[in-house]
PDB file of N, CA and C in Angstrom:
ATOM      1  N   UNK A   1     -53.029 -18.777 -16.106  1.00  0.00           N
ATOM      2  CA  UNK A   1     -53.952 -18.166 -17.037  1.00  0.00           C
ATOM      3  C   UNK A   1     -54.843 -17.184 -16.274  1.00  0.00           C
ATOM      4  N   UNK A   2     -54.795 -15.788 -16.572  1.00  0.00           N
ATOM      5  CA  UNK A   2     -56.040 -15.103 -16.283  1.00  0.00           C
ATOM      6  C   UNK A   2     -57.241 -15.534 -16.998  1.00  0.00           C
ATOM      7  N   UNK A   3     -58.263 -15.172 -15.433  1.00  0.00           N
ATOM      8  CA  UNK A   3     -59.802 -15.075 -15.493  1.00  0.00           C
ATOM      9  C   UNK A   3     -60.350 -13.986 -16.155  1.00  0.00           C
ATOM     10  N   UNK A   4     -61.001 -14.544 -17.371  1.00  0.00           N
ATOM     11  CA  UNK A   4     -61.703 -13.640 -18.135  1.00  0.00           C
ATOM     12  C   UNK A   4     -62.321 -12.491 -17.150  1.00  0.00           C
ATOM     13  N   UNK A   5     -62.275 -11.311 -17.467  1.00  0.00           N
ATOM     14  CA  UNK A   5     -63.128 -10.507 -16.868  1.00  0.00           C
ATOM     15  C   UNK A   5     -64.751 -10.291 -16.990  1.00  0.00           C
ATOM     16  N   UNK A   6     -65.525 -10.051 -16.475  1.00  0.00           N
ATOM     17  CA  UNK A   6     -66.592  -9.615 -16.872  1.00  0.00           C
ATOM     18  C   UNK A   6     -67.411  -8.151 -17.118  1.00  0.00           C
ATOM     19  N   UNK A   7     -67.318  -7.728 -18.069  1.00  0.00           N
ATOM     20  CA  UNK A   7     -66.881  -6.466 -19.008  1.00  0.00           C
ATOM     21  C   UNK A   7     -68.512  -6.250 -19.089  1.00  0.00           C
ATOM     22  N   UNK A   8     -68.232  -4.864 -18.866  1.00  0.00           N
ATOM     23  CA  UNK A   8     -69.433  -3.864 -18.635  1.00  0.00           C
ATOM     24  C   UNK A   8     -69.665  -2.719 -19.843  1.00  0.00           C
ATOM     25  N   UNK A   9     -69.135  -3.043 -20.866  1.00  0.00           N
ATOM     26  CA  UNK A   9     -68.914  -1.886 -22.445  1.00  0.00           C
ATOM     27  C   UNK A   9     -68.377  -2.552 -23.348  1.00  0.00           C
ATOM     28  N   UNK A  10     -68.829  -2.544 -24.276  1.00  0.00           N
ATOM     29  CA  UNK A  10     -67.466  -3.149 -25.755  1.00  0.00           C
ATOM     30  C   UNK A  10     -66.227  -2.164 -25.659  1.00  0.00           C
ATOM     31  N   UNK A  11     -65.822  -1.073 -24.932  1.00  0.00           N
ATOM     32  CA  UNK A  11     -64.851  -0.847 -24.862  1.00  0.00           C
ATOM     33  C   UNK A  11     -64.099  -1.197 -24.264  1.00  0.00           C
ATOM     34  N   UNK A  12     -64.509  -1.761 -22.902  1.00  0.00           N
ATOM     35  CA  UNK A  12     -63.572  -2.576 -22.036  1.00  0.00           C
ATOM     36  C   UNK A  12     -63.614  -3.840 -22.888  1.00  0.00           C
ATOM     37  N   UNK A  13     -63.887  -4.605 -23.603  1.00  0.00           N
ATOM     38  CA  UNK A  13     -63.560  -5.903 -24.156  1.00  0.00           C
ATOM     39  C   UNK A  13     -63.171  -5.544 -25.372  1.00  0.00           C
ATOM     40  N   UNK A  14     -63.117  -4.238 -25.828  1.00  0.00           N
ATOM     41  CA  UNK A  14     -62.124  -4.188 -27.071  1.00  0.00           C
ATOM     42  C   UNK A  14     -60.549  -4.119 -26.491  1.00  0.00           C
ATOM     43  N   UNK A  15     -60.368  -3.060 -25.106  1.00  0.00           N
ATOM     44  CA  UNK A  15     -59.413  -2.547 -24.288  1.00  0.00           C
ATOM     45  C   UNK A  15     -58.651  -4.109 -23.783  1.00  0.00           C
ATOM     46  N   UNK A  16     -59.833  -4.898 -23.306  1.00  0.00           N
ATOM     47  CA  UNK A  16     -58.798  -6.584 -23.174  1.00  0.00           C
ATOM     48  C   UNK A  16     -58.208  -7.266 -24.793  1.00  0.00           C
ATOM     49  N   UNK A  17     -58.895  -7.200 -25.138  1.00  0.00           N
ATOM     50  CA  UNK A  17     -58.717  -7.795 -26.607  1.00  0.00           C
ATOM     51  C   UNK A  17     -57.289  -7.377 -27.022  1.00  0.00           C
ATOM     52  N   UNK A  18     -57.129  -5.982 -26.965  1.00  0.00           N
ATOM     53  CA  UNK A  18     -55.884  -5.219 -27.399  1.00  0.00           C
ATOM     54  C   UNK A  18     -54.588  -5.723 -26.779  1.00  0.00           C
ATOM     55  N   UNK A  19     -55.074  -5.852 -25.579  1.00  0.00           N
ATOM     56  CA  UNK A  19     -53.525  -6.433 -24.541  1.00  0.00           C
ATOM     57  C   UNK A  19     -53.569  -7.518 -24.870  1.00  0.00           C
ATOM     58  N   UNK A  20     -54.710  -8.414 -25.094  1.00  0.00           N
ATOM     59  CA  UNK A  20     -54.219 -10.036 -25.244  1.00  0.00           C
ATOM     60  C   UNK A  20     -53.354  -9.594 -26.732  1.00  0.00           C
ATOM     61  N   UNK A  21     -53.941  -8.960 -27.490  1.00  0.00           N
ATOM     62  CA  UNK A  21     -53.076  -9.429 -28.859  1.00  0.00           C
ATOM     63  C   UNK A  21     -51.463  -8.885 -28.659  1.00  0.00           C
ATOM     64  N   UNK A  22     -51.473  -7.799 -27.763  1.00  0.00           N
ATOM     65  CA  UNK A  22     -49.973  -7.204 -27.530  1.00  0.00           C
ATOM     66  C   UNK A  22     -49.319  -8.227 -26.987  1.00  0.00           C
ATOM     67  N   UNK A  23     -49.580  -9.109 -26.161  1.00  0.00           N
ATOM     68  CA  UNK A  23     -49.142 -10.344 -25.920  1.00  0.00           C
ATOM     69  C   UNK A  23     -48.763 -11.383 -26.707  1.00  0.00           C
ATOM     70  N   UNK A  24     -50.094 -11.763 -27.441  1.00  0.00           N
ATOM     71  CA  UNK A  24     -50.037 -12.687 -28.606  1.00  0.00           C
ATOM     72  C   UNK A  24     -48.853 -12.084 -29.692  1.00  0.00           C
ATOM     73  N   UNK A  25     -48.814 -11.152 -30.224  1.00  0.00           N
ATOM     74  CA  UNK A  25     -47.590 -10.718 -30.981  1.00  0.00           C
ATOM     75  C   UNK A  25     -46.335 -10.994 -30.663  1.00  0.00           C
ATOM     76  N   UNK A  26     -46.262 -10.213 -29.043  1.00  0.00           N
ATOM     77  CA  UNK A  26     -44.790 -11.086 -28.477  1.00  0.00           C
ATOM     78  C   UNK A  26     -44.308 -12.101 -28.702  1.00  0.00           C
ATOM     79  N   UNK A  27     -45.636 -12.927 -28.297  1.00  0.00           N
ATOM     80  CA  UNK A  27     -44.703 -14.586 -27.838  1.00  0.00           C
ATOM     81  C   UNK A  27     -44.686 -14.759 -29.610  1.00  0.00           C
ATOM     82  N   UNK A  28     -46.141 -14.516 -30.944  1.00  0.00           N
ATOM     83  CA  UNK A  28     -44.965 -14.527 -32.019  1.00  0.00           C
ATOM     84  C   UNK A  28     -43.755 -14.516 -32.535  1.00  0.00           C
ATOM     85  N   UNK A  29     -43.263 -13.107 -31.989  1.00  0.00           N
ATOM     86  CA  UNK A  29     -42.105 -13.005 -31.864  1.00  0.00           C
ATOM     87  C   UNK A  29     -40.694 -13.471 -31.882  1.00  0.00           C
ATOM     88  N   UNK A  30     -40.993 -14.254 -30.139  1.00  0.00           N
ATOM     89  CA  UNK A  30     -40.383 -14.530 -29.587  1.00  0.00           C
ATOM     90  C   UNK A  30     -40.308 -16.115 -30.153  1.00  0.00           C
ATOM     91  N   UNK A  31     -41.451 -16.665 -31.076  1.00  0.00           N
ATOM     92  CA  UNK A  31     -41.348 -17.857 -31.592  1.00  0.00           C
ATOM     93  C   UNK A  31     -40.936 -18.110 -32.831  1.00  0.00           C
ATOM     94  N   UNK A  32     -40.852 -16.932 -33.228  1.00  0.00           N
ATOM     95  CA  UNK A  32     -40.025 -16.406 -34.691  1.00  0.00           C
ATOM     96  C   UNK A  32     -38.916 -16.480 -34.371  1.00  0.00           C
ATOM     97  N   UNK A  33     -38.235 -15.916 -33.613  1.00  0.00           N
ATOM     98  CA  UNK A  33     -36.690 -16.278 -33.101  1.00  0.00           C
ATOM     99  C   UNK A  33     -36.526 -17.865 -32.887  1.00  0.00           C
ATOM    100  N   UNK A  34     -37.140 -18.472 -32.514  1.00  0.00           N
ATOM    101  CA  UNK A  34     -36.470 -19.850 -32.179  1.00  0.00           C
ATOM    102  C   UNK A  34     -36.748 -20.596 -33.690  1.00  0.00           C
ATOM    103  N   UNK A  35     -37.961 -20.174 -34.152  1.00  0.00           N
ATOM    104  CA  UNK A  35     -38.041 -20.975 -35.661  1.00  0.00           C
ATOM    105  C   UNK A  35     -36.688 -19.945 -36.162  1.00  0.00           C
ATOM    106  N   UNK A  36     -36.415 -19.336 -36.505  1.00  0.00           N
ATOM    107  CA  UNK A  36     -35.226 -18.651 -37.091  1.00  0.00           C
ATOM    108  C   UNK A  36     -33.841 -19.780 -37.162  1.00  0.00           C
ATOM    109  N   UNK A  37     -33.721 -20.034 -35.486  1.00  0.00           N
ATOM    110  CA  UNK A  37     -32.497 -21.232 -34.852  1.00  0.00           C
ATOM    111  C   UNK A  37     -32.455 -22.330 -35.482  1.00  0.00           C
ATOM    112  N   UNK A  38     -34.070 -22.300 -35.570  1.00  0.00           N
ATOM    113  CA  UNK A  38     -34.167 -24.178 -36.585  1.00  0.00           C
ATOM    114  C   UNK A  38     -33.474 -24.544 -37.513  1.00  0.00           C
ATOM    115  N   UNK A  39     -33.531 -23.321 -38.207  1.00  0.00           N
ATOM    116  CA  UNK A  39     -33.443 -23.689 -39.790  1.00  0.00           C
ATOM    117  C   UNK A  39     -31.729 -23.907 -39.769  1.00  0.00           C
ATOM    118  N   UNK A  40     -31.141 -23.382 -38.732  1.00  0.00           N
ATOM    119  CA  UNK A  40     -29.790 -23.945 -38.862  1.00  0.00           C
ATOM    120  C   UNK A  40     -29.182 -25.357 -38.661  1.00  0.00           C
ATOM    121  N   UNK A  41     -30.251 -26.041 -37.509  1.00  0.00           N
ATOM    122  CA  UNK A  41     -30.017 -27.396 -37.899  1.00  0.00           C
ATOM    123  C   UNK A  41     -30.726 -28.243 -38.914  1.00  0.00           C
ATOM    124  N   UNK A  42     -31.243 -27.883 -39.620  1.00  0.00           N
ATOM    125  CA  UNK A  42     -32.266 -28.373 -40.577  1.00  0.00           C
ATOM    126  C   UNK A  42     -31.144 -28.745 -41.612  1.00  0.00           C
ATOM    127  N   UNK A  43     -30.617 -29.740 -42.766  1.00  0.00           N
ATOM    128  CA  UNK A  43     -30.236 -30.392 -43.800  1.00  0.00           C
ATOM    129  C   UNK A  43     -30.909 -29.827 -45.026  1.00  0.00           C
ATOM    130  N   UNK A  44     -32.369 -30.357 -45.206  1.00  0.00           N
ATOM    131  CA  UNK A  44     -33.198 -30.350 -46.053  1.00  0.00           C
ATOM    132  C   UNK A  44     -34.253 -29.300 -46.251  1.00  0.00           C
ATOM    133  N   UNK A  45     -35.324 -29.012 -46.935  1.00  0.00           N
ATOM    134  CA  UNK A  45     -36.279 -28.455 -47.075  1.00  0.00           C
ATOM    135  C   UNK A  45     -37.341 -29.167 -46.925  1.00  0.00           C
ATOM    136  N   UNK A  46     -37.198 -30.567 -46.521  1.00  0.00           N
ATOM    137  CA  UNK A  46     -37.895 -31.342 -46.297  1.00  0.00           C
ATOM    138  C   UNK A  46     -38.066 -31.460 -44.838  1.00  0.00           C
ATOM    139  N   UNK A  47     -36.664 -31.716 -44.076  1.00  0.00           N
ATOM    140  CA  UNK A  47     -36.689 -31.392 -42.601  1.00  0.00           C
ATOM    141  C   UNK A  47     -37.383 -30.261 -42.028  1.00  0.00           C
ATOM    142  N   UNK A  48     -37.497 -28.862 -42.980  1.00  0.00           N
ATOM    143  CA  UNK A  48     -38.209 -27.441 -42.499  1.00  0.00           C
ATOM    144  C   UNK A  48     -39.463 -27.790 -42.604  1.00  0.00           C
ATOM    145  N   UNK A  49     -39.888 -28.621 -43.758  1.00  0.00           N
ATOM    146  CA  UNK A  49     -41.673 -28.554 -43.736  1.00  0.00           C
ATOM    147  C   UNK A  49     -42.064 -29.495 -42.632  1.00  0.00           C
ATOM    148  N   UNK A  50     -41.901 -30.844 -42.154  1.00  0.00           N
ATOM    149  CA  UNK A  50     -41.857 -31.788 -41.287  1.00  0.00           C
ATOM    150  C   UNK A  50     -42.882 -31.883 -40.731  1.00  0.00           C
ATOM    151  N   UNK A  51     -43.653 -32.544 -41.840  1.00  0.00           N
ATOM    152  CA  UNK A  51     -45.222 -32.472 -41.274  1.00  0.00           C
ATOM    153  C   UNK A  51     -45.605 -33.503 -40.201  1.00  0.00           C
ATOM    154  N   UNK A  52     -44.664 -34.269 -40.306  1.00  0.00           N
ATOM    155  CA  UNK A  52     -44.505 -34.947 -38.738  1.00  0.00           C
ATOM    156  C   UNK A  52     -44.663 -34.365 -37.342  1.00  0.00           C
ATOM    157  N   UNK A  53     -44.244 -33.310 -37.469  1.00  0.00           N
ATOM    158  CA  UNK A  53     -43.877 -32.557 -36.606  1.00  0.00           C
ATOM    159  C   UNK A  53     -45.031 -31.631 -36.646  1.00  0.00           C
ATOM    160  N   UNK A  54     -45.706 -31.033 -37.295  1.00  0.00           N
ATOM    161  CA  UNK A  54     -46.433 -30.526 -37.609  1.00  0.00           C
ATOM    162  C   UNK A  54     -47.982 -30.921 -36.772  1.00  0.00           C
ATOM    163  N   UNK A  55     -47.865 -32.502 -37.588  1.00  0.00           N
ATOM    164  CA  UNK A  55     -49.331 -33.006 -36.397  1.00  0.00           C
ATOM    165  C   UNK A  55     -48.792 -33.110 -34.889  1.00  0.00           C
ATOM    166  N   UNK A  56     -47.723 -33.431 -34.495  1.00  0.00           N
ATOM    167  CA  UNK A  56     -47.748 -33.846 -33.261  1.00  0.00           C
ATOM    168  C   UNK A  56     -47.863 -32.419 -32.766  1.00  0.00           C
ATOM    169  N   UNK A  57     -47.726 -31.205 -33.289  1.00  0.00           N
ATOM    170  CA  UNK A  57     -47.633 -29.911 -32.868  1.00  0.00           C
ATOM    171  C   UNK A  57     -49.261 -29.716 -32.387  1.00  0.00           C
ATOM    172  N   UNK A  58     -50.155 -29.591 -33.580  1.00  0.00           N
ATOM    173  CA  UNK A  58     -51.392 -29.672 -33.754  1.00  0.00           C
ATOM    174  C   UNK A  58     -51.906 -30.998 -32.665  1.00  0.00           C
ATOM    175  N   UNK A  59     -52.157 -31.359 -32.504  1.00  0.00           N
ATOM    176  CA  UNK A  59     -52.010 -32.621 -31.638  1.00  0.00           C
ATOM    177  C   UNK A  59     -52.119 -32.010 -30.148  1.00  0.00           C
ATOM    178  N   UNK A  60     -50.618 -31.882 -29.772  1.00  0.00           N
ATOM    179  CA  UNK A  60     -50.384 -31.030 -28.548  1.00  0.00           C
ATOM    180  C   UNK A  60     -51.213 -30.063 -28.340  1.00  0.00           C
ATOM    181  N   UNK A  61     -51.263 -28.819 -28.805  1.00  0.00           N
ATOM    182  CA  UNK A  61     -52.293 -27.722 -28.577  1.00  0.00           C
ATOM    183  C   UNK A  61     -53.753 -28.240 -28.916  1.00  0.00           C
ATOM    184  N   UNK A  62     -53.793 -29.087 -29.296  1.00  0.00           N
ATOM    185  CA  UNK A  62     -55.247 -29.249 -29.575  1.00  0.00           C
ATOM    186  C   UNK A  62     -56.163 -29.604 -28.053  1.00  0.00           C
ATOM    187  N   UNK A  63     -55.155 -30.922 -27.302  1.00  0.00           N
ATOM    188  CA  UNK A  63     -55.106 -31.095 -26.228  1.00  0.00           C
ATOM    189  C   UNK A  63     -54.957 -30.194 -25.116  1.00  0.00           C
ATOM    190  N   UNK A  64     -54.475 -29.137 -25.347  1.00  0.00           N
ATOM    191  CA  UNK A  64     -54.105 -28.472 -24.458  1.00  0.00           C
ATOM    192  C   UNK A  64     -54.944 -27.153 -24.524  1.00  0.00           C
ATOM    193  N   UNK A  65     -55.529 -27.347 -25.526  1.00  0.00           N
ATOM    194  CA  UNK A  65     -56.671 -26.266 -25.720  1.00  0.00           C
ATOM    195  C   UNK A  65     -57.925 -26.950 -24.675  1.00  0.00           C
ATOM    196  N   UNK A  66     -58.005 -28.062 -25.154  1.00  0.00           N
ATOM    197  CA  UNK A  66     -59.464 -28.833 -24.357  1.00  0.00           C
ATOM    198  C   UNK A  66     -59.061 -28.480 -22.947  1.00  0.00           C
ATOM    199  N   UNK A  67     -57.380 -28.670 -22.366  1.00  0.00           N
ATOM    200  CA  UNK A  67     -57.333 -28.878 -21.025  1.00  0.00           C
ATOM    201  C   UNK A  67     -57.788 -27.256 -20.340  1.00  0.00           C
ATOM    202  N   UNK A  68     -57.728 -25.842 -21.281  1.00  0.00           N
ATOM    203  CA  UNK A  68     -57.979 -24.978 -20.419  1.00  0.00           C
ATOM    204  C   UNK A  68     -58.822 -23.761 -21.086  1.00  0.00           C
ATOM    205  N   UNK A  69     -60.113 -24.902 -21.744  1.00  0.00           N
ATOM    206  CA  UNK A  69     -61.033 -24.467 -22.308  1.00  0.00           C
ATOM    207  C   UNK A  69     -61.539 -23.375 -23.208  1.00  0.00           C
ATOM    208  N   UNK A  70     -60.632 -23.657 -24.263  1.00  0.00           N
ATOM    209  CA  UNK A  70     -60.157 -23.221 -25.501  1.00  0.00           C
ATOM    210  C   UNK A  70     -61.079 -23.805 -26.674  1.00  0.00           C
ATOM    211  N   UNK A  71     -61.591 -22.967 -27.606  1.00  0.00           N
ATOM    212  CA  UNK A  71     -62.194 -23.638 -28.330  1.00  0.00           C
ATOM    213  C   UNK A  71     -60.598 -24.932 -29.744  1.00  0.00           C
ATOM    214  N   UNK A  72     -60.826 -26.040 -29.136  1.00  0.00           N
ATOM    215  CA  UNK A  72     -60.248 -26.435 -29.907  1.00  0.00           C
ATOM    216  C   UNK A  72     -59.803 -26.912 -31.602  1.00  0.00           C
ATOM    217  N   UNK A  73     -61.283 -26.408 -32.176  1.00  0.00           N
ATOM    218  CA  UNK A  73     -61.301 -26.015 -33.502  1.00  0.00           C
ATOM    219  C   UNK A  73     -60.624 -24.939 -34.225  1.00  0.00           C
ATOM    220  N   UNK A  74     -60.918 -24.247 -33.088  1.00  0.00           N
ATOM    221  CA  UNK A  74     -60.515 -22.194 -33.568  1.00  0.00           C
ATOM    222  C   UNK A  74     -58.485 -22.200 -33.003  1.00  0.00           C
ATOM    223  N   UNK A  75     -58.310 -23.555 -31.944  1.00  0.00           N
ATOM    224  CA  UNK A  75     -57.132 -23.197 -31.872  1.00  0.00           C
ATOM    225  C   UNK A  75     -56.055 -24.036 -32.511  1.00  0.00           C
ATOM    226  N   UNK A  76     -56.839 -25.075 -33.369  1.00  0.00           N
ATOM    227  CA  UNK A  76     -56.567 -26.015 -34.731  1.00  0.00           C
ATOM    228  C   UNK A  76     -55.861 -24.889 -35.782  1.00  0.00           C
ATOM    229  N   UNK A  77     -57.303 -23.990 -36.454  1.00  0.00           N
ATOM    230  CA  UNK A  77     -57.327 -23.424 -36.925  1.00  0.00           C
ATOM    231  C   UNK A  77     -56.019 -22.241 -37.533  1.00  0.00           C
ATOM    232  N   UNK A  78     -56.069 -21.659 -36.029  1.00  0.00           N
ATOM    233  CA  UNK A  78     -54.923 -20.567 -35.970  1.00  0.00           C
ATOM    234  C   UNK A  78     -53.394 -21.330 -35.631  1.00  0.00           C
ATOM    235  N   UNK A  79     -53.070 -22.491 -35.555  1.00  0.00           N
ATOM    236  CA  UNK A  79     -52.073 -23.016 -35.524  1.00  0.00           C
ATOM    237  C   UNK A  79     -51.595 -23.460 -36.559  1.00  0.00           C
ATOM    238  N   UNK A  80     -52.704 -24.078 -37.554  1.00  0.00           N
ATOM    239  CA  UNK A  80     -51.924 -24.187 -38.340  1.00  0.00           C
ATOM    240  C   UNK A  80     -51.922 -23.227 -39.734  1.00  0.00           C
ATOM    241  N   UNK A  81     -52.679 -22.082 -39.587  1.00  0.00           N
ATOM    242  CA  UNK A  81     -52.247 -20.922 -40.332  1.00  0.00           C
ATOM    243  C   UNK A  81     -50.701 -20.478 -39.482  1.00  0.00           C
ATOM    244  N   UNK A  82     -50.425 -20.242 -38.450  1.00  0.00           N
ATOM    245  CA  UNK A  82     -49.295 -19.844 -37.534  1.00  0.00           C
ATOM    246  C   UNK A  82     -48.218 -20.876 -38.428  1.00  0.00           C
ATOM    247  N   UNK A  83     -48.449 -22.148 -38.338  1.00  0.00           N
ATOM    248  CA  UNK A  83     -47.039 -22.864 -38.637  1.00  0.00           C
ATOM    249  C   UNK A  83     -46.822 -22.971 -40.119  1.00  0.00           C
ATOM    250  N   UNK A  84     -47.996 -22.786 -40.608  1.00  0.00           N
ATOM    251  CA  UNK A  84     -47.995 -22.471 -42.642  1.00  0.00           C
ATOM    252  C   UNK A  84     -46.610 -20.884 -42.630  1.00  0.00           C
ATOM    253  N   UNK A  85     -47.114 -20.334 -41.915  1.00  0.00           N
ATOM    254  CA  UNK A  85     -45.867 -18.933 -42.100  1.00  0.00           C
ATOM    255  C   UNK A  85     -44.710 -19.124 -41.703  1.00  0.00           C
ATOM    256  N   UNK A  86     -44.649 -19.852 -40.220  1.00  0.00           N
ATOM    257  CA  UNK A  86     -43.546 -20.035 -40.115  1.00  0.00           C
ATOM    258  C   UNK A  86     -42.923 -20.795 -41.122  1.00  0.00           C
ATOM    259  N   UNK A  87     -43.794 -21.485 -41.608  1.00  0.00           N
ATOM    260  CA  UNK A  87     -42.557 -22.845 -42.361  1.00  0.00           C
ATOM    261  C   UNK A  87     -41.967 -21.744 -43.138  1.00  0.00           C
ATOM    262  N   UNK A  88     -42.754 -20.939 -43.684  1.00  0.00           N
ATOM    263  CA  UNK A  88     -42.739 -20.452 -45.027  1.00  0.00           C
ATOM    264  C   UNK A  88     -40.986 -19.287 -44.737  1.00  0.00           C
ATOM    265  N   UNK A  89     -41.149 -18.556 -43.447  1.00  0.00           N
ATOM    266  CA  UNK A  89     -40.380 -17.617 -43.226  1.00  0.00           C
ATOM    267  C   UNK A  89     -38.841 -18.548 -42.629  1.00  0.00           C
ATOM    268  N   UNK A  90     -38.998 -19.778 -42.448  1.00  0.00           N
ATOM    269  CA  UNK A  90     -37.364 -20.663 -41.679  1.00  0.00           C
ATOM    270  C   UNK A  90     -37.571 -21.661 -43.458  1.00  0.00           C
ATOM    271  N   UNK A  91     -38.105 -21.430 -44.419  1.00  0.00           N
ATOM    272  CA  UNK A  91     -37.293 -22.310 -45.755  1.00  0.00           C
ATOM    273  C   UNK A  91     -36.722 -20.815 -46.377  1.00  0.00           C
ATOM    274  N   UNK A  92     -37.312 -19.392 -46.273  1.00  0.00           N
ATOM    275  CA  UNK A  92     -36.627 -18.597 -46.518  1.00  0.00           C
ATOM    276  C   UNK A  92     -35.129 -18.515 -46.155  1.00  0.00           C
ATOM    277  N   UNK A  93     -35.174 -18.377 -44.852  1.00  0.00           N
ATOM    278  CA  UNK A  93     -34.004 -18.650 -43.878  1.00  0.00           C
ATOM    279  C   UNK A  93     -33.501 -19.595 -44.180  1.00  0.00           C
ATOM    280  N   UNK A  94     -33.646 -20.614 -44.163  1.00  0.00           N
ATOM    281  CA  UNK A  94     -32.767 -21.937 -44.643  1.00  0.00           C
ATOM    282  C   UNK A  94     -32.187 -21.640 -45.611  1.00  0.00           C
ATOM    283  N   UNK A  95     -32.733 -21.037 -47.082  1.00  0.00           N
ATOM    284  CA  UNK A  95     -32.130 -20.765 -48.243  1.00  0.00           C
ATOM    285  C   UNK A  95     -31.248 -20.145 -48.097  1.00  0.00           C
ATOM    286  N   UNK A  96     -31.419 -19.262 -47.104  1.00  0.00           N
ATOM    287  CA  UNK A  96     -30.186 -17.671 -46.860  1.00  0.00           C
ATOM    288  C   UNK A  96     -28.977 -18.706 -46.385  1.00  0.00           C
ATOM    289  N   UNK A  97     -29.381 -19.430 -45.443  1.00  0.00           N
ATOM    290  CA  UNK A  97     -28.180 -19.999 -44.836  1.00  0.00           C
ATOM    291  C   UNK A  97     -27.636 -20.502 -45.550  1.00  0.00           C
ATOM    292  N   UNK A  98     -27.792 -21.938 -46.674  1.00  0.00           N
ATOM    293  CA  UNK A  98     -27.329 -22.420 -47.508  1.00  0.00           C
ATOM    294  C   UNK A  98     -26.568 -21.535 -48.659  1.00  0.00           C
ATOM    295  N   UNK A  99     -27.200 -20.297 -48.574  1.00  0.00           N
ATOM    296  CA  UNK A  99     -26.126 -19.897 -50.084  1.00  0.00           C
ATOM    297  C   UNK A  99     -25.367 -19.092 -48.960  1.00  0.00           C
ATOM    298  N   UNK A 100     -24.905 -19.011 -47.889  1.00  0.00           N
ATOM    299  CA  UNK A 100     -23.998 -18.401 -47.543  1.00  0.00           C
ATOM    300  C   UNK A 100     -23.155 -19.640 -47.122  1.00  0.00           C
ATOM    301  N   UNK A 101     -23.242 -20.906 -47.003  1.00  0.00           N
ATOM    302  CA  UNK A 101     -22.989 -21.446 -47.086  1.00  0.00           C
ATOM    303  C   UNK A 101     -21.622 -21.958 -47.918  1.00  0.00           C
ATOM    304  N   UNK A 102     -22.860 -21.542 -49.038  1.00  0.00           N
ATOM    305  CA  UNK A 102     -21.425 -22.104 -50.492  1.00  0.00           C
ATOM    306  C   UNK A 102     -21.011 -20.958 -50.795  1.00  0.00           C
ATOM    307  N   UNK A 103     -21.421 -18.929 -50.667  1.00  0.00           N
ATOM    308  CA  UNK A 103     -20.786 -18.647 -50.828  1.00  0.00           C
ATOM    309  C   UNK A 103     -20.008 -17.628 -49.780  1.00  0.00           C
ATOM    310  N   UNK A 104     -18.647 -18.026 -49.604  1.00  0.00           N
ATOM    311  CA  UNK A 104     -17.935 -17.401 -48.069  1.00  0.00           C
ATOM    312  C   UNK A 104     -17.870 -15.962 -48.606  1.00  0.00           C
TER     313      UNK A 104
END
């Protein structure tokens, strides 16, 4: 993890802000692709929502927010707006898969 800088203008901390989010978009991304993979082993629409999975997700980062001093409310927060979309974009996907499914 980089050390916050200590920023001498709101332009230099708008200028960090910008790269963290160019980052943050990526690994979106890049986590959109693997939720994409899911939905192929997934059965159900029940297996895609898996709120089981869901807390232990929330859970994990919550912890792991405390471990590298993260506000862990705010990273509650944005996780589980993050996994509300994903679900939302791999039951899309799931659907696609299933009717291609039945139809060849």
């Amino acid at each position: 993890m980089r050390a916050v800088e200590n920023c001498n203008s709101i332009e230099e901390v708008r200028f960090n802000i910008d790269r963290i989010d160019r980052q943050i978009v990526a690994l979106l991304a890049e986590r959109g692709g693997y939720v994409k993979q899911a939905a192929r082993f997934k059965k159900t629409t029940d297996d895609v929502k898996a709120p089981q999975r869901v807390e232990q997700v929330i859970s994990k980062v919550t912890a792991l927010s405390q471990e590298l001093g993260a506000n862990p409310s705010v990273t509650e927060q944005v996780y589980r707006a993050m996994i509300s979309g994903f679900i939302n974009a791999e039951l899309a996907e799931h659907a696609s898969l299933k009717g291609n499914a039945t139809n060849p």
